[in-house]
Protein backbone atom coordinates (compact mmCIF):
# COMPACT_ATOMS: atom_id res chain seq x y z
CA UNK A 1 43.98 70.29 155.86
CA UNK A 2 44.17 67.91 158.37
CA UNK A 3 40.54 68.90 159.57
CA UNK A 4 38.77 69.38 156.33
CA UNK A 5 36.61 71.98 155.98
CA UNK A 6 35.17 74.41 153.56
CA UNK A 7 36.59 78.43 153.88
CA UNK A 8 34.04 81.10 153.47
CA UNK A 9 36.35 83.05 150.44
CA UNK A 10 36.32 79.94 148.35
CA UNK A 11 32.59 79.52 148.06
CA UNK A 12 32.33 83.36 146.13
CA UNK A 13 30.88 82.21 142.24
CA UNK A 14 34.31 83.92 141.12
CA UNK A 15 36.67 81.92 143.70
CA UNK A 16 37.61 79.14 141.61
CA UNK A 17 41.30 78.55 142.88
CA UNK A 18 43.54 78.03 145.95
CA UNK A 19 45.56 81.31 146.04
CA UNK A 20 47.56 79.43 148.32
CA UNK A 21 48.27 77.07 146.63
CA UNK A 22 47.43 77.63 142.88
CA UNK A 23 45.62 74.62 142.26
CA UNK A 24 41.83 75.06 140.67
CA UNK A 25 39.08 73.98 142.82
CA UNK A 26 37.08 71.00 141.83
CA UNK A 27 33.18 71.63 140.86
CA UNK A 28 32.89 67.85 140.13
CA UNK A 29 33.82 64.58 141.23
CA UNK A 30 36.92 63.69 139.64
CA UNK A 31 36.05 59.95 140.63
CA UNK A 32 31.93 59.81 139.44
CA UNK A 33 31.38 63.09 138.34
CA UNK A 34 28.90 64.21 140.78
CA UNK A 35 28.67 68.03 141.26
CA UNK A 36 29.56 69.00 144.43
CA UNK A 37 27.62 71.26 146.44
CA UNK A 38 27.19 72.44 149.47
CA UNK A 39 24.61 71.67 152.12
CA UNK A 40 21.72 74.19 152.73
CA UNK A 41 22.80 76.11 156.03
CA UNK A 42 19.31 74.74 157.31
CA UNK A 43 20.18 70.95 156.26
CA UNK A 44 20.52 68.54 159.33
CA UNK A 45 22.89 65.94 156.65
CA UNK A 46 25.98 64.87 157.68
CA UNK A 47 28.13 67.53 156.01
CA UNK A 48 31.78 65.35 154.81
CA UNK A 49 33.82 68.38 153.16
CA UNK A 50 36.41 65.12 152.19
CA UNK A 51 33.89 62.82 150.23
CA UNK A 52 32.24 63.24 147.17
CA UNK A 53 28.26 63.11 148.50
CA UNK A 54 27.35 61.01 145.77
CA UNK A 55 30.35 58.03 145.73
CA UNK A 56 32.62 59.09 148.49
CA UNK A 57 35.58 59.52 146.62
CA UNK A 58 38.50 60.94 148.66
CA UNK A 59 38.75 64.31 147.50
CA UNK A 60 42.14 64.70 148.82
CA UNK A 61 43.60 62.08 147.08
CA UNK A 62 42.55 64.00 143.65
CA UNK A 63 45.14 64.81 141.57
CA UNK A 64 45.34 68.75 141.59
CA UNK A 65 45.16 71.05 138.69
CA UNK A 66 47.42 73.84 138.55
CA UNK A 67 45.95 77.32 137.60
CA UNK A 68 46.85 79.71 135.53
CA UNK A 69 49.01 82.34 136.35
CA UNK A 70 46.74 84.85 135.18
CA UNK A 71 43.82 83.87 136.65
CA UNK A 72 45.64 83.47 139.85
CA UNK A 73 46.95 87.07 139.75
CA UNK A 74 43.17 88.11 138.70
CA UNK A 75 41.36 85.71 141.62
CA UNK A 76 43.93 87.92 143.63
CA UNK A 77 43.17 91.46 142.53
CA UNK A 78 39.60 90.18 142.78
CA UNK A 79 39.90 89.23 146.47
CA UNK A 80 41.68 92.71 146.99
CA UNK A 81 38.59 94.32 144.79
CA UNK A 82 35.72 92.73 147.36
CA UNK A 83 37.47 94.08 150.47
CA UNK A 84 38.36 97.64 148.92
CA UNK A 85 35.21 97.35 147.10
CA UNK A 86 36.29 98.73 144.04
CA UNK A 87 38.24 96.90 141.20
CA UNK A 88 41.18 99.06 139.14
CA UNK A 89 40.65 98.10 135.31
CA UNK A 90 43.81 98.94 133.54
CA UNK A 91 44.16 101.94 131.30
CA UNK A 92 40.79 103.49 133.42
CA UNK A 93 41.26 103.29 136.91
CA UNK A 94 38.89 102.08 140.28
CA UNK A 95 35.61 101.16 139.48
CA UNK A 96 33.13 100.42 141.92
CA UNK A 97 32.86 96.77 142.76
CA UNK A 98 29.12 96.90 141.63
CA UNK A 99 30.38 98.22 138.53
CA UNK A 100 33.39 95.75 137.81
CA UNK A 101 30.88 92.97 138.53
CA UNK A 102 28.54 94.13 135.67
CA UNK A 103 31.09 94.64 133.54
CA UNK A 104 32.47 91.34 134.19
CA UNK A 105 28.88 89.89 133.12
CA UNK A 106 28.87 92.39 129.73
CA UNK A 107 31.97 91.10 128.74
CA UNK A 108 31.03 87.35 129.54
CA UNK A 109 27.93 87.91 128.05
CA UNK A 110 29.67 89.61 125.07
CA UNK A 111 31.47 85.70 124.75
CA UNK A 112 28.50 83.52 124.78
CA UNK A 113 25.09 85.55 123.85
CA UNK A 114 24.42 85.49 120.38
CA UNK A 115 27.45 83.66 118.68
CA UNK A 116 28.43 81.12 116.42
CA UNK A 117 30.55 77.89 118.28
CA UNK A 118 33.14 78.38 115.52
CA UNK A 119 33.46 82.04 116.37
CA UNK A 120 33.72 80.90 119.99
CA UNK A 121 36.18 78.35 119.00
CA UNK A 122 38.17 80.84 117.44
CA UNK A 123 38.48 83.48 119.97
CA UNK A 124 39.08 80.30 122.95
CA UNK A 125 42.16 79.34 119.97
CA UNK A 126 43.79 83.15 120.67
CA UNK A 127 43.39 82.93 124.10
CA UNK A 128 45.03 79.81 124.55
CA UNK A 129 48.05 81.77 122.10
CA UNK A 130 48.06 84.74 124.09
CA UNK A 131 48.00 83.35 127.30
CA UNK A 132 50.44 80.02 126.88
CA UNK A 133 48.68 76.85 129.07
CA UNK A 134 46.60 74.64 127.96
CA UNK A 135 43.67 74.91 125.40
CA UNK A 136 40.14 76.22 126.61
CA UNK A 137 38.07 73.55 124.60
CA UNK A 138 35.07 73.73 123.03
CA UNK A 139 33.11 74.82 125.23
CA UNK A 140 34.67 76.21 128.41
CA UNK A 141 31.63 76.79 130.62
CA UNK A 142 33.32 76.72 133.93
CA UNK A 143 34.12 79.71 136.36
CA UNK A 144 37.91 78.93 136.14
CA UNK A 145 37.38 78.94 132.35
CA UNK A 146 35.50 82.53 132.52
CA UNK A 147 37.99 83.72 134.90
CA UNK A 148 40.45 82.64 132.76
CA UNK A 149 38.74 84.33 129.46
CA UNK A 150 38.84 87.58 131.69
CA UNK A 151 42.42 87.84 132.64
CA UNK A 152 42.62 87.73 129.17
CA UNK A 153 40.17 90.45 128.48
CA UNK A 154 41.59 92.62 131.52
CA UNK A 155 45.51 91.85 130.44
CA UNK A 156 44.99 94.17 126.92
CA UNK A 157 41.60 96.14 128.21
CA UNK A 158 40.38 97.81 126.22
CA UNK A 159 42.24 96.87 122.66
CA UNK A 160 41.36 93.23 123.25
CA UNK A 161 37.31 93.70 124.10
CA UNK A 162 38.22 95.11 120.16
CA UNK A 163 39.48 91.72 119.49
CA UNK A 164 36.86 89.72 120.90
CA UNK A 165 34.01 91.44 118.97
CA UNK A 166 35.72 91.28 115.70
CA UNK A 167 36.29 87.45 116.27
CA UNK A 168 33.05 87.12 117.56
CA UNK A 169 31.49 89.33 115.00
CA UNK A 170 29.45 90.41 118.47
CA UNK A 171 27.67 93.90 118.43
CA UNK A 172 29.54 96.14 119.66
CA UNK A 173 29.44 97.22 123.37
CA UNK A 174 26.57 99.44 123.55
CA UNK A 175 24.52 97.57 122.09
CA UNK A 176 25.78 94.92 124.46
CA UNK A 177 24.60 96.67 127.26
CA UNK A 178 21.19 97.02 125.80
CA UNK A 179 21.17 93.50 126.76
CA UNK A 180 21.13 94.35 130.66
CA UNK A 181 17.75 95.75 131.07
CA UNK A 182 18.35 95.67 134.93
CA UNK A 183 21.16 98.11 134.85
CA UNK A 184 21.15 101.63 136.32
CA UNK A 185 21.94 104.40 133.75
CA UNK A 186 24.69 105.54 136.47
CA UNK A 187 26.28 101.46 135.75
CA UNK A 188 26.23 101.88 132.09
């Protein structure tokens, strides 16, 4: 914009891409590598949406990334999900969006907690098959990578949780959930 500033909907953890545009948001300095952050509503700092705090790169003259397809269509259902406040999962029907967002960290969880890199590796590898685009890496920690890793989930729910597991030689979902000792039985 010609004004830069920083929209309310793209600073939600799961908001990781223009849906206007269908670029992917920068987390980091493409120039220094500097995270960038935003200023504590309380903070009396000049506040330069534009410049990178630490080097004052030109954010706008960054080349942008475009996002996946999928993840744009799930960023979308996503932003639909938070008004509504529910979420459909396919093959099931609306969930609650407290529900969906639990989920969302099983499933996540399912990925990371208690597996071997070349498990990971492995499962990022079919991903990258199923889904066309560009490889995940080794380790895809960001939230357009875990958005990304659940379109793919949520695109063959529940047959490819299946696949994940047996990839990821993961316990199965139950005990999964036996992971989430703050859950309500009503969640589970």
């Amino acid at each position: 914009d010609e004004t830069p500033y920083v929209r309310r909907d793209c600073t939600v953890g799961w908001a990781t891409i223009c849906p206007d545009h269908a670029v992917v948001l920068m987390g980091d300095c493409p120039e220094c590598g500097g995270k960038l952050r935003l200023p504590a509503l309380s903070s009396r700092d000049h506040f330069a949406p534009d410049r990178c705090p630490r080097c004052a790169f030109r954010l706008g003259t960054a080349s942008p990334r475009a996002a996946h397809g999928a993840v744009t269509d799930l960023h979308r259902r996503l932003a639909e999900g938070r008004a509504q406040r529910t979420f459909d999962l396919p093959g099931h029907g609306p969930l609650s969006w407290p529900v969906a967002m639990a989920l969302f960290d099983v499933l996540l969880g399912t990925v990371w907690i208690d597996t071997k890199p070349g498990a990971r590796s492995q499962l990022f590898a079919r991903i990258a098959k199923d889904t066309g685009g560009d490889e995940l890496g080794e380790t895809p920690v960001g939230s357009y990578e875990g958005l990304r890793i659940l379109a793919w989930f949520l695109a063959g729910w529940p047959d490819r949780m299946r696949i994940a597991t047996a990839i990821l030689r993961a316990p199965r979902p139950q005990r999964q959930l036996e992971r989430w000792h703050d859950l309500s039985d009503a969640m589970r």
